[in-house]
N, C-alpha and C. Protein backbone atom coordinates (compact mmCIF):
# COMPACT_ATOMS: atom_id res chain seq x y z
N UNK A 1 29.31 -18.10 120.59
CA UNK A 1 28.42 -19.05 121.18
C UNK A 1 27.53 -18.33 122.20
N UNK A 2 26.16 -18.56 122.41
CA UNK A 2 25.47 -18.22 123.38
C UNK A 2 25.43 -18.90 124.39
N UNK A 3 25.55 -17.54 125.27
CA UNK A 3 25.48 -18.02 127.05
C UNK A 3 24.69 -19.00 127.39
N UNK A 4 23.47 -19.03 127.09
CA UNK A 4 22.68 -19.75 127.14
C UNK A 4 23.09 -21.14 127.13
N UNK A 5 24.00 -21.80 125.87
CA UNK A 5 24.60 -23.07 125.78
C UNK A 5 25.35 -23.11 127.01
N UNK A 6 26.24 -22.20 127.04
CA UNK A 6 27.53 -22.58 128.30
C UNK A 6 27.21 -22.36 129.38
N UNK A 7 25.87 -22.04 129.75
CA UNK A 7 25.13 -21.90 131.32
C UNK A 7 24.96 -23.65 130.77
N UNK A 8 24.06 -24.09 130.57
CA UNK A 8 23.82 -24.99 130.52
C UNK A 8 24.97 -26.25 130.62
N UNK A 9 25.96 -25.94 129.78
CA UNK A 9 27.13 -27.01 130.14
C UNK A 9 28.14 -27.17 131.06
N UNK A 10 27.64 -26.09 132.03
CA UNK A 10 28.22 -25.81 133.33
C UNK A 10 27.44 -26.01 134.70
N UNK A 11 26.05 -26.48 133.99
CA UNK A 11 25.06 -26.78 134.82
C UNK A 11 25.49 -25.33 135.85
N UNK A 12 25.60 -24.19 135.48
CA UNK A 12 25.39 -22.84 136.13
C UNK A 12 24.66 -22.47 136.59
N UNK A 13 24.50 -21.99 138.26
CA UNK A 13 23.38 -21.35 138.45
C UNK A 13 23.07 -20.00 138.27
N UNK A 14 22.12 -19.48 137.93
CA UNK A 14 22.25 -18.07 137.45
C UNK A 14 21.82 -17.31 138.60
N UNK A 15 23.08 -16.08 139.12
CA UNK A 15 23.11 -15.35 140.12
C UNK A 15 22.27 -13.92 139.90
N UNK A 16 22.36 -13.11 138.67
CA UNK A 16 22.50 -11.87 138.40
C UNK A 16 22.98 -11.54 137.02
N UNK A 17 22.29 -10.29 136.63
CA UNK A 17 22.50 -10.37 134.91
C UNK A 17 21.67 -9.79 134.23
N UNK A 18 21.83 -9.19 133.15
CA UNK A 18 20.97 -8.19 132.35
C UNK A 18 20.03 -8.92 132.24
N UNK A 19 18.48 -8.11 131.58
CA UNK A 19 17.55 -9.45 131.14
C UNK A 19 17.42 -10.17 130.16
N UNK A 20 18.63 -9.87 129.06
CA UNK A 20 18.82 -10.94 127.67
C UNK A 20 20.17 -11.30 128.15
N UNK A 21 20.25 -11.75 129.09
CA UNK A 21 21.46 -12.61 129.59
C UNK A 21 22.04 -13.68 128.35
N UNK A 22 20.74 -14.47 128.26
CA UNK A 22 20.79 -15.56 126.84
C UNK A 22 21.29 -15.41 126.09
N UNK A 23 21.42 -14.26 125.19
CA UNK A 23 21.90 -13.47 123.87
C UNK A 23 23.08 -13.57 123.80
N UNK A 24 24.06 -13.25 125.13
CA UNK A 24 24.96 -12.38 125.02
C UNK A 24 26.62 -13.75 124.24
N UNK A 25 27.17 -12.94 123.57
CA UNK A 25 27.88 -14.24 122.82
C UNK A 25 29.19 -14.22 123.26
N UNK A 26 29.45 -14.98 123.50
CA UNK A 26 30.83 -15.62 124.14
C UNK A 26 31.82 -16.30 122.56
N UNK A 27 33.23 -15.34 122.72
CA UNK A 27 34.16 -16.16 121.65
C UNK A 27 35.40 -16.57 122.15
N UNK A 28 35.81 -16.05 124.18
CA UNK A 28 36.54 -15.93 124.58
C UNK A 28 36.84 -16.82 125.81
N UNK A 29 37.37 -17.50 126.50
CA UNK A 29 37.45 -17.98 127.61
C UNK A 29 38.61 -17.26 128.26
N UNK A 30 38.96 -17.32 129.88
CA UNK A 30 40.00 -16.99 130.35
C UNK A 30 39.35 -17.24 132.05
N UNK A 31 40.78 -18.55 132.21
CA UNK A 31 40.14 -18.95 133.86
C UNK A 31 41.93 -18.45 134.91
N UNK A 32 41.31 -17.97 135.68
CA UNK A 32 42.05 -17.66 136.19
C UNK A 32 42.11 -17.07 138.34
N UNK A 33 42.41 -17.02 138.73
CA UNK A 33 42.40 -16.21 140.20
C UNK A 33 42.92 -15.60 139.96
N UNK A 34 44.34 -15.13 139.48
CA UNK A 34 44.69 -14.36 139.66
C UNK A 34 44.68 -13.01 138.54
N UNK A 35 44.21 -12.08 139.33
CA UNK A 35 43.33 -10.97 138.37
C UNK A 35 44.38 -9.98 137.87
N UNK A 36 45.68 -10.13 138.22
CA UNK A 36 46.73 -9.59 137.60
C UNK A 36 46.88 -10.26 135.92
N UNK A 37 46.82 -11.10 135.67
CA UNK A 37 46.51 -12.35 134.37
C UNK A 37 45.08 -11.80 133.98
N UNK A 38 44.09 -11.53 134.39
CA UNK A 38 43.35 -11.42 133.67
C UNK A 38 42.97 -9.96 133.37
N UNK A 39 43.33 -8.66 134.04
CA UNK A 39 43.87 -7.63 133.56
C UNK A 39 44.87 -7.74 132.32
N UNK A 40 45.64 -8.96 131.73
CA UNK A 40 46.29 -8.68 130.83
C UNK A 40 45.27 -9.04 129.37
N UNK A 41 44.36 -9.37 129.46
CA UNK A 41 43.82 -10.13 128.53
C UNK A 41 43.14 -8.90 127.50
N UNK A 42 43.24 -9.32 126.10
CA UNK A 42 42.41 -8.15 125.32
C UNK A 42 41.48 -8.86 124.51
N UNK A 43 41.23 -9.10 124.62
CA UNK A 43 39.97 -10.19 123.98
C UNK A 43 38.37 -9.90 124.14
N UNK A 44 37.87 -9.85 122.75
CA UNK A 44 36.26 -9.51 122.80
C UNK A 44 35.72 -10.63 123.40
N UNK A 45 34.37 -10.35 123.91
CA UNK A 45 33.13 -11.58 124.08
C UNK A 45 33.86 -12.34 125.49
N UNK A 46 34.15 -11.76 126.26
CA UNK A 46 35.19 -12.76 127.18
C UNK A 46 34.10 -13.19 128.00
N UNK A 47 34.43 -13.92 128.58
CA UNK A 47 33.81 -15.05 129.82
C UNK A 47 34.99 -15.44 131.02
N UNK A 48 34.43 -14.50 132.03
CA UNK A 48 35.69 -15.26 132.94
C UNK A 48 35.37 -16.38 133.84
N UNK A 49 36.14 -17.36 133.77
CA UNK A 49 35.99 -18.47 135.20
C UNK A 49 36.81 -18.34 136.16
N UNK A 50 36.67 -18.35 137.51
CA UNK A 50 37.39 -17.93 138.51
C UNK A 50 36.77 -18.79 139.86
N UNK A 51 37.87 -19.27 140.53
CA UNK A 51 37.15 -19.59 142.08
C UNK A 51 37.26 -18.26 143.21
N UNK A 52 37.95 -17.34 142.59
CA UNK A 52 38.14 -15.90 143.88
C UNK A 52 36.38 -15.78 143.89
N UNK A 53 36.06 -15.49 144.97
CA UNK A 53 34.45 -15.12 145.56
C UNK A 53 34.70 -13.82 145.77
N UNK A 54 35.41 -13.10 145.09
CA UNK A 54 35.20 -11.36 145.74
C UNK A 54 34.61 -10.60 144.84
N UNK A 55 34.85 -9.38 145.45
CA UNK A 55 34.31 -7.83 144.17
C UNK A 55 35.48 -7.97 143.52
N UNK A 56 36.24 -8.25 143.99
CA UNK A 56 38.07 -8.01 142.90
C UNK A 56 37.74 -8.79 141.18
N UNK A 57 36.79 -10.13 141.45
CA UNK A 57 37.06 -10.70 140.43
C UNK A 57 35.93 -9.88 139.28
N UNK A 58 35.15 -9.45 139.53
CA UNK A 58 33.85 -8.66 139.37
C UNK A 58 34.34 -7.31 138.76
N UNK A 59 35.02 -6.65 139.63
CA UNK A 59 35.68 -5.41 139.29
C UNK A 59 36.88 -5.50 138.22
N UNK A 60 37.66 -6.85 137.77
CA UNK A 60 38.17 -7.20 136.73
C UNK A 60 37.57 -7.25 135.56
N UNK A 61 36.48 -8.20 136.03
CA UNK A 61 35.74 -8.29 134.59
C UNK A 61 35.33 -7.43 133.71
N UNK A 62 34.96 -6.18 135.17
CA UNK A 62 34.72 -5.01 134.10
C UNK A 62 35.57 -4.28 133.00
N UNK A 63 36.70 -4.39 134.13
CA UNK A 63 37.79 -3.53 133.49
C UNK A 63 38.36 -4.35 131.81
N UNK A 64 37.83 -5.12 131.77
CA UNK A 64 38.64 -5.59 130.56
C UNK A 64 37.25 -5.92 129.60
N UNK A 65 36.35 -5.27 129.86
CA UNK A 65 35.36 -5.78 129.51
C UNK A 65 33.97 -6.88 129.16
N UNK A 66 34.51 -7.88 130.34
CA UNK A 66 33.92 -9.35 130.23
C UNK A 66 32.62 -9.28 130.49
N UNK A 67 31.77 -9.56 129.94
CA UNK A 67 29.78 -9.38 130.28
C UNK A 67 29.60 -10.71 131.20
N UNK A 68 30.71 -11.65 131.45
CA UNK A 68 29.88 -12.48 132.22
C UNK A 68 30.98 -13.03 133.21
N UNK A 69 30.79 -13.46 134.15
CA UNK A 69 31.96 -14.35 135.38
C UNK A 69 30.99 -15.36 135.91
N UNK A 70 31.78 -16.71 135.79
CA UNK A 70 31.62 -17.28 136.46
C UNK A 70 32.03 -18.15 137.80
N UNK A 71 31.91 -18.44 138.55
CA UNK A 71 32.43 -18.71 139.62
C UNK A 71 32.31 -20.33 139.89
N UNK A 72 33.83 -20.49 140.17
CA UNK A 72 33.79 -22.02 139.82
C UNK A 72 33.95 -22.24 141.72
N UNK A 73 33.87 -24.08 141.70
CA UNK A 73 33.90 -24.48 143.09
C UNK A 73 32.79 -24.66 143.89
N UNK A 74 31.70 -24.22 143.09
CA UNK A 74 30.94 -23.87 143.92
C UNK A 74 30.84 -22.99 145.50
N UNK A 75 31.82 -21.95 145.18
CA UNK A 75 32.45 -20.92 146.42
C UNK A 75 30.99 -20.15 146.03
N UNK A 76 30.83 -19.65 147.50
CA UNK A 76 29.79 -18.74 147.90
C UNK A 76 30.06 -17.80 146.89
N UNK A 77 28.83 -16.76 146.72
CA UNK A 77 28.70 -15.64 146.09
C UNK A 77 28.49 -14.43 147.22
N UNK A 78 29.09 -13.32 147.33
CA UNK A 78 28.50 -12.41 147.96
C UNK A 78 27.53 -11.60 147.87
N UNK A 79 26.64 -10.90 148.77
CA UNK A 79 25.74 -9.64 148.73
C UNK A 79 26.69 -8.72 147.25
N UNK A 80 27.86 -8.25 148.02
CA UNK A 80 28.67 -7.12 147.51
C UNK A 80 29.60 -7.32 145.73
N UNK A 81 29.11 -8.63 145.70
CA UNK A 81 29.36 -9.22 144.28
C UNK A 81 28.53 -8.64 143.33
N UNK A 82 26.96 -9.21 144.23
CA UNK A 82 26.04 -9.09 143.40
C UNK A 82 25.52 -8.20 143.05
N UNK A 83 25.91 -6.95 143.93
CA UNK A 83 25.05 -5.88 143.60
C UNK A 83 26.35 -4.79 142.36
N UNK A 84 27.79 -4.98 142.68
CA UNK A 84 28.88 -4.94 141.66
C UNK A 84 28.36 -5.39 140.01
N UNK A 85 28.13 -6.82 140.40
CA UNK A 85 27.73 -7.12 138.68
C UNK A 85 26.64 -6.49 138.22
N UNK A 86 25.36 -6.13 139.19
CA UNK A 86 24.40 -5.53 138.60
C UNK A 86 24.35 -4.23 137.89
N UNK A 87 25.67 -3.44 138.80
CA UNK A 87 25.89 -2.33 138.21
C UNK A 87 26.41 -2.12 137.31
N UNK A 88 27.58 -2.93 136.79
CA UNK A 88 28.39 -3.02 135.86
C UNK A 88 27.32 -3.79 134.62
N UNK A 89 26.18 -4.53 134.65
CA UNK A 89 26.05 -5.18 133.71
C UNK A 89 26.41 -6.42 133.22
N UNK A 90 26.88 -7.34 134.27
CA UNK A 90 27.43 -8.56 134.42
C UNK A 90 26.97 -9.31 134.73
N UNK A 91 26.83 -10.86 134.08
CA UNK A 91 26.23 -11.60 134.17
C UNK A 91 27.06 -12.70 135.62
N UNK A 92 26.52 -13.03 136.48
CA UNK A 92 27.29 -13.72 137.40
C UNK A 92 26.55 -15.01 137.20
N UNK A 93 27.16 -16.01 137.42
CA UNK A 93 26.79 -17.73 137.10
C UNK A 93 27.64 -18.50 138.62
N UNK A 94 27.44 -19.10 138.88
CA UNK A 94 28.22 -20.17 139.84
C UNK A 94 28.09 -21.39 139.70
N UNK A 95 28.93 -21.98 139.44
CA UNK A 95 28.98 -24.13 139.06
C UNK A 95 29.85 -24.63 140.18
N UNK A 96 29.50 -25.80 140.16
CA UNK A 96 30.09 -26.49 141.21
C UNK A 96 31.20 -27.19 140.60
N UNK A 97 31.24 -27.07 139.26
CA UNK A 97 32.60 -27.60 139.21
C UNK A 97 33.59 -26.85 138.65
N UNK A 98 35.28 -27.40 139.50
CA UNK A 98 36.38 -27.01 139.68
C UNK A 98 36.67 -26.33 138.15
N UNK A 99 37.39 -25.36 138.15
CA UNK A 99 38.11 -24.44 136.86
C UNK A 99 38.20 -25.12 135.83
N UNK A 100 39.26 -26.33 136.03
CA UNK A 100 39.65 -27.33 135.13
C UNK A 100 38.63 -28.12 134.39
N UNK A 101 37.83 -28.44 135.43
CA UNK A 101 36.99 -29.04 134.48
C UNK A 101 35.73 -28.46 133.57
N UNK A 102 35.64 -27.49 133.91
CA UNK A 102 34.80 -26.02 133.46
C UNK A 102 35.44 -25.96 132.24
N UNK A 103 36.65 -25.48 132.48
CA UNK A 103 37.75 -25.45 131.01
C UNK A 103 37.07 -26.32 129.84
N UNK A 104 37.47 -27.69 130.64
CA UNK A 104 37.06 -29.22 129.85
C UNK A 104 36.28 -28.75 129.01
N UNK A 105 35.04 -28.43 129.97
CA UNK A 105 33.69 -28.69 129.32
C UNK A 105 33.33 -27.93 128.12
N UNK A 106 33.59 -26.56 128.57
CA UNK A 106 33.47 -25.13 127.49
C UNK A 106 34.67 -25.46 126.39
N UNK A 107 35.81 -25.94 126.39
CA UNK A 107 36.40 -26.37 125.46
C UNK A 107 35.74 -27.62 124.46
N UNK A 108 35.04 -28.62 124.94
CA UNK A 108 34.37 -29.58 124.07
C UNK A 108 33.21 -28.91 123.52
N UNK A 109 32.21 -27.89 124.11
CA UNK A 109 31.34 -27.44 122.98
C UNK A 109 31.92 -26.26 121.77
N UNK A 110 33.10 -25.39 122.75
CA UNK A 110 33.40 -24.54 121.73
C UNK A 110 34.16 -24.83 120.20
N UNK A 111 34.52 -25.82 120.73
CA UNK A 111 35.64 -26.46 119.50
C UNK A 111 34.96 -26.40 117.91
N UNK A 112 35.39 -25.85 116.86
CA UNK A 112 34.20 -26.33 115.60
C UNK A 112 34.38 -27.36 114.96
């Protein structure tokens, strides 16, 4: 699925991100804080949702390869986030709504 859809069904604001952000295809979800759990994950196309506001969650994403994080809660974004995802190639998003219902949502369009 393209980002593009699931920015949109997350009413996401877009923080930071390559410039075909749009393109990039998502087959994976994984919401989590705690980045010990999401270090375990092996999964292509990932998308992470997270309310942690740090470089930790940023510096996960990389490591497992995720092109995009989003940040649920609508929790602040940092300077030191943003300039992390830029380097890495990461798309950063922020929604105001809670994990769970993020879940919800990306689960009702992904479904076939």
């Amino acid at each position: 699925m393209e980002l593009q859809r699931i920015a949109h069904a997350l009413d996401a604001d877009f923080i930071c991100g390559p410039d075909d952000w749009e393109k990039i295809s998502i087959e994976s979800v994984v919401a989590s804080d705690l980045m010990s759990d999401v270090l375990m994950s092996d999964r292509d196309d990932l998308l992470l949702i997270t309310s942690l506001s740090t470089e930790q969650s940023i510096r996960s994403a990389g490591i497992v390869g995720s092109e995009v994080v989003v940040i649920a809660n609508n929790k602040t974004v940092t300077e030191g986030m943003v300039e992390l995802a830029g380097d890495q190639g990461i798309a950063l998003f922020c929604t105001r709504y809670p994990k769970y219902e993020a879940c919800v949502r990306l689960g009702r369009i992904m479904e076939p």
